[in-house]
Protein backbone atom coordinates (compact mmCIF):
# COMPACT_ATOMS: atom_id res chain seq x y z
CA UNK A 1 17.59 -96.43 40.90
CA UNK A 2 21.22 -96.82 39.34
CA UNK A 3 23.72 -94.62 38.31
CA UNK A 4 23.25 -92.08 35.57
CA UNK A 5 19.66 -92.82 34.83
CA UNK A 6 17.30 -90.42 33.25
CA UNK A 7 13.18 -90.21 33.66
CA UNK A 8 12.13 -88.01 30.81
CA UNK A 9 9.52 -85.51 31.59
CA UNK A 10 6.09 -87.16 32.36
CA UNK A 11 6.80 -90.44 33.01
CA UNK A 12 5.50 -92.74 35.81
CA UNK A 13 7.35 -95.18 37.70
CA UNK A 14 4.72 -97.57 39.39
CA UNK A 15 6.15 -99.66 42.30
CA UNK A 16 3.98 -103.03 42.51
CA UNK A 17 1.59 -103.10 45.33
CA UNK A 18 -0.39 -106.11 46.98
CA UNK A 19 -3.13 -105.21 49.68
CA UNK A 20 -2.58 -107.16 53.01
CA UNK A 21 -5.93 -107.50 55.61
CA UNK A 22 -3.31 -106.60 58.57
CA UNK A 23 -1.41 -103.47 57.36
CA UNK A 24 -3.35 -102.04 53.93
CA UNK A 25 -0.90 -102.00 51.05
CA UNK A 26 2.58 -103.16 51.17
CA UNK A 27 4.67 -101.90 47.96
CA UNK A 28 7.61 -104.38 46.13
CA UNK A 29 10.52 -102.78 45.27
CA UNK A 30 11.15 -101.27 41.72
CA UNK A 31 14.36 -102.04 41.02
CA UNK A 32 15.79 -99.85 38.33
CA UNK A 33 19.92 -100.71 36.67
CA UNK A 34 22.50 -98.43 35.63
CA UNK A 35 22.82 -96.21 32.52
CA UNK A 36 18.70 -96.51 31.95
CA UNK A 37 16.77 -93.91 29.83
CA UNK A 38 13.03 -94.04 30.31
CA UNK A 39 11.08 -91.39 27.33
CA UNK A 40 8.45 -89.02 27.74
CA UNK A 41 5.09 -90.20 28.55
CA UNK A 42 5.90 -93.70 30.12
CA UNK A 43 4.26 -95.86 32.34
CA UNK A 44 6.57 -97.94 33.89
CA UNK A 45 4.91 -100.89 36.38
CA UNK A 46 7.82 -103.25 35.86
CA UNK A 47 9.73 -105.29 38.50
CA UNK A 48 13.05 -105.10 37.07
CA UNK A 49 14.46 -103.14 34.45
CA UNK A 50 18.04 -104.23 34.28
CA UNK A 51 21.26 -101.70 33.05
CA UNK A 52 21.88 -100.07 29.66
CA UNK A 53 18.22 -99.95 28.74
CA UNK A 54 16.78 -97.53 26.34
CA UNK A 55 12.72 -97.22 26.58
CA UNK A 56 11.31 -94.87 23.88
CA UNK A 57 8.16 -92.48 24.08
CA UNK A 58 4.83 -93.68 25.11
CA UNK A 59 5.78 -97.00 26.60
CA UNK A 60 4.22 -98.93 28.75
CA UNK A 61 5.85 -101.49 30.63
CA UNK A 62 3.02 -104.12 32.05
CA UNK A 63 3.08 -105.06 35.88
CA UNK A 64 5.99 -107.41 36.94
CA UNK A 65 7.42 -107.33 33.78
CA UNK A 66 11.31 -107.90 33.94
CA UNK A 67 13.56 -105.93 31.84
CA UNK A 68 17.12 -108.07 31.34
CA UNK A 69 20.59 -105.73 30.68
CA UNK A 70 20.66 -103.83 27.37
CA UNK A 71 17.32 -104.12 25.93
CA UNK A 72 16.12 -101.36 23.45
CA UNK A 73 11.98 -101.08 23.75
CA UNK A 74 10.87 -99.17 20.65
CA UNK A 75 8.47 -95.94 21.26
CA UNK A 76 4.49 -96.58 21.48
CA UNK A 77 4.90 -100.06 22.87
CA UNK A 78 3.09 -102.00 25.17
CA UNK A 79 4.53 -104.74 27.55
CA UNK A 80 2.27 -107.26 28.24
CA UNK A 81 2.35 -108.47 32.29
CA UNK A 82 4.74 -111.01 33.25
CA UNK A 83 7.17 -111.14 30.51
CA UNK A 84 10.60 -111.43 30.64
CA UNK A 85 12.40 -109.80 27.94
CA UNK A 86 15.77 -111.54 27.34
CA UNK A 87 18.99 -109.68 27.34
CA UNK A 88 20.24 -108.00 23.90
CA UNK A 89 16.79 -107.54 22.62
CA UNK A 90 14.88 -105.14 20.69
CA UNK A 91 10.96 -105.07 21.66
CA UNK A 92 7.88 -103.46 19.85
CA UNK A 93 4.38 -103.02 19.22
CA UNK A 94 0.97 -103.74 20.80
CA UNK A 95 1.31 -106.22 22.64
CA UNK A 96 5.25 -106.11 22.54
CA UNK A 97 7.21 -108.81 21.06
CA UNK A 98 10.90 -109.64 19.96
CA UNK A 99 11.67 -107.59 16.80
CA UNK A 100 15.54 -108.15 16.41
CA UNK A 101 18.36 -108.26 18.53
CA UNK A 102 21.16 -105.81 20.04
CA UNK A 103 25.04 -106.38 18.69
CA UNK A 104 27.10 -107.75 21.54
CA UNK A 105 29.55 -104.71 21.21
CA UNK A 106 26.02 -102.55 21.82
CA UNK A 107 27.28 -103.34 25.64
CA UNK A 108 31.21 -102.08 25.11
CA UNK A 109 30.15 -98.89 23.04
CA UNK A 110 27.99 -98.22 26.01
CA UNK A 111 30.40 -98.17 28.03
CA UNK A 112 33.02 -95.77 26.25
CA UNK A 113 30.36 -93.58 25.51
């Protein structure tokens, strides 16, 4: 988990798991960036969300999905598994898909905020 991230109230983060004969479960790292807001009511069973990410309300990100820097997921949608969402993006719906695209100075207002 980076710096100055925020898990709003009832969300889940989900590390991935894969059973193993010898030792039960073994869990994969979640890695989470910096300056990440995750909304109420998430599921999050990502891989990778990278830094300055904004995830609205009732999201769901699908397992091993991969989260690039400064993405903006729109509230109520669904990440399918095993997508990689490229970096300045803006994803929604159900399934999620590419609805437009972040301003490069989304990245430098970020950072004087």
């Amino acid at each position: 988990m980076g710096r100055y991230c925020v898990v709003d109230e009832c969300a889940v983060l989900r590390p991935q798991a894969k059973r193993s004969s010898k030792s039960g479960y073994g869990y994969f790292p979640l890695t989470v960036g910096d300056y990440v807001y995750i909304g109420k009511n998430c599921i999050v069973e990502a891989s990778s969300v990278g830094s300055h990410v904004v995830v609205g309300d009732n999201c769901v990100l699908g397992k091993w999905s991969t989260l690039r820097d400064c993405v903006r997921v729109l509230p109520n949608s669904v990440l399918p598994g095993d997508i990689v969402v490229p970096p300045f993006s803006v994803v929604g719906g159900n399934p999620a898909v590419v609805v437009g695209t972040l301003n490069r100075c989304f990245l430098c207002a970020c950072r004087f905020a």
